[in-house]
Protein backbone atom coordinates (compact mmCIF):
# COMPACT_ATOMS: atom_id res chain seq x y z
CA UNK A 1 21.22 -2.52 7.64
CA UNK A 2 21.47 -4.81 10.89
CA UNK A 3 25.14 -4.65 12.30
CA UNK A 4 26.38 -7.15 14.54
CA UNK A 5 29.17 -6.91 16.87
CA UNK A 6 32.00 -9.45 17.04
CA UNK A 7 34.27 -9.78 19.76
CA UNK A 8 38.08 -9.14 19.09
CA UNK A 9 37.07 -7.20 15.84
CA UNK A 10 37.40 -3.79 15.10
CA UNK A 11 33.58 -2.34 13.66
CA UNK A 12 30.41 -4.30 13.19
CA UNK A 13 29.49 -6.83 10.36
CA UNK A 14 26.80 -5.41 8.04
CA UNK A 15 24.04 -7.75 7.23
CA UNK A 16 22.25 -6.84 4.01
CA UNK A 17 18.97 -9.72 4.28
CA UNK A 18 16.70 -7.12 1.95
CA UNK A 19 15.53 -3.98 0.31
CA UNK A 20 12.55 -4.34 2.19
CA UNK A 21 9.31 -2.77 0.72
CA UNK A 22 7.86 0.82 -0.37
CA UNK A 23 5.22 2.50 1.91
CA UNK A 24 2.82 3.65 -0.47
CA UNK A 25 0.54 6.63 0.31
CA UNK A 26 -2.78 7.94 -1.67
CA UNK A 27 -4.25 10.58 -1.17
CA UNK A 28 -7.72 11.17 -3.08
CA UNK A 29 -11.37 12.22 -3.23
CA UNK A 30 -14.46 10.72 -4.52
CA UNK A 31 -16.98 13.20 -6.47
CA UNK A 32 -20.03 13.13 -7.61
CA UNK A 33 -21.16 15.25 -10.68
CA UNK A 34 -24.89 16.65 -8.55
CA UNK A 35 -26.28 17.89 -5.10
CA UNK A 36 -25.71 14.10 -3.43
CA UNK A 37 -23.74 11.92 -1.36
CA UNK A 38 -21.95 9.02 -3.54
CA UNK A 39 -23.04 6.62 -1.43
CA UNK A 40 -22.73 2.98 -4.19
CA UNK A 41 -19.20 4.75 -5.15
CA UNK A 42 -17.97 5.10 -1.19
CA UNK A 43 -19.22 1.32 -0.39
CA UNK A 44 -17.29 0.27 -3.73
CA UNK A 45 -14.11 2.30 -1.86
CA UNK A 46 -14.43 0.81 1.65
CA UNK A 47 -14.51 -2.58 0.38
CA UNK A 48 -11.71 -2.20 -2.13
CA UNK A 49 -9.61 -0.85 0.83
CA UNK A 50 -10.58 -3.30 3.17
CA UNK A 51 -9.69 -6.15 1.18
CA UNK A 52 -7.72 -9.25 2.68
CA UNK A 53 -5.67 -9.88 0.12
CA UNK A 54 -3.06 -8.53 -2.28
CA UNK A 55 -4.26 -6.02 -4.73
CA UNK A 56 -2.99 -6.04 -8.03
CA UNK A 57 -2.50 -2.53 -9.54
CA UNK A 58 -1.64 -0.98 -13.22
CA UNK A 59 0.31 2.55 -12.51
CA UNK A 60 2.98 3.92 -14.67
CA UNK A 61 4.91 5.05 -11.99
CA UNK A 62 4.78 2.02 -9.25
CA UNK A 63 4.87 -0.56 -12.13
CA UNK A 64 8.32 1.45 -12.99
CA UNK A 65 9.59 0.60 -9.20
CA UNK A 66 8.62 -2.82 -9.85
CA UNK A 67 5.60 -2.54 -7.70
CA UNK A 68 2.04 -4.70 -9.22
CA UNK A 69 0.90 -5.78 -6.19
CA UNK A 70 -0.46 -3.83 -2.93
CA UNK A 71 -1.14 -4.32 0.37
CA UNK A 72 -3.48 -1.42 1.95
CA UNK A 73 -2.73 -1.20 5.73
CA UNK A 74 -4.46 1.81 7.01
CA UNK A 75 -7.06 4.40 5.64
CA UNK A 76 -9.10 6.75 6.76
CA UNK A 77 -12.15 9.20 5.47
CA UNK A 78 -12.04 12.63 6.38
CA UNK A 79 -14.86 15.04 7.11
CA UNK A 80 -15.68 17.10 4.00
CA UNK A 81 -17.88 20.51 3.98
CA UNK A 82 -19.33 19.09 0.22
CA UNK A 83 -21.91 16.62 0.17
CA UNK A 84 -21.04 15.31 -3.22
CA UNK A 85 -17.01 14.67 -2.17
CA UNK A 86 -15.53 12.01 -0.16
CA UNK A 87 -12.01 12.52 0.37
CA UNK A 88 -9.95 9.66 1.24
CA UNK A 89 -6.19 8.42 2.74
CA UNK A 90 -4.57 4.94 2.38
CA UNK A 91 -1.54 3.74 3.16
CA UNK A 92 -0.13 0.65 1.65
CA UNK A 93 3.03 -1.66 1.32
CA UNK A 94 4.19 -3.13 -1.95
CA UNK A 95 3.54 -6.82 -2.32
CA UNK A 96 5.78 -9.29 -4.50
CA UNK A 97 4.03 -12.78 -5.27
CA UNK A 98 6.09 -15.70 -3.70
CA UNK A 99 5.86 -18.73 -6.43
CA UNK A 100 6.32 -22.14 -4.00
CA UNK A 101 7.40 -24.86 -6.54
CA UNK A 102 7.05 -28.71 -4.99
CA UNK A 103 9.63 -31.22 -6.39
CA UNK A 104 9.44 -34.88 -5.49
């Protein structure tokens, strides 16, 4: 919480604004069922985590917090010994739709 300090008052005023949102953070790795690289499946990944939008998502767990929307801010690929796996690391925020209504 922000505090703010008054003069001639004993403690600080607490200023609840919000809950803010949950960091999210995956952890994962792509595989391929042979001897190769997934190459079509690792493009499909990149562009799904670089995507400049909101992300809507269906997981028990998140959609329990109240979370159906996602925001990925940071990933990464790590190096992998396998040439059929392609682990992966994103982080993410949760995302709530903001519904502007116009009234004349």
């Amino acid at each position: 919480f922000p505090v703010t300090i008054l003069q001639g008052r004993d403690g600080t005023v607490k200023e609840y604004i919000a809950d803010g949102d949950y960091t999210i953070i995956v952890k994962g790795i792509l595989a391929y069922n042979g001897m190769r690289w997934p190459r079509e499946e690792a493009v499909v990944l990149r562009d799904f985590l670089e995507a400049k939008t909101s992300l809507g998502i269906a997981h028990e767990t998140l959609n329990a917090y109240g979370i159906y929307e996602i925001v990925i801010t940071d990933y990464n690929f790590p190096e992998s010994p396998y040439v059929n796996l392609v682990p992966f690391t994103f982080s993410a925020l949760s995302e709530q739709k903001i519904e502007l209504k116009i009234t004349e």
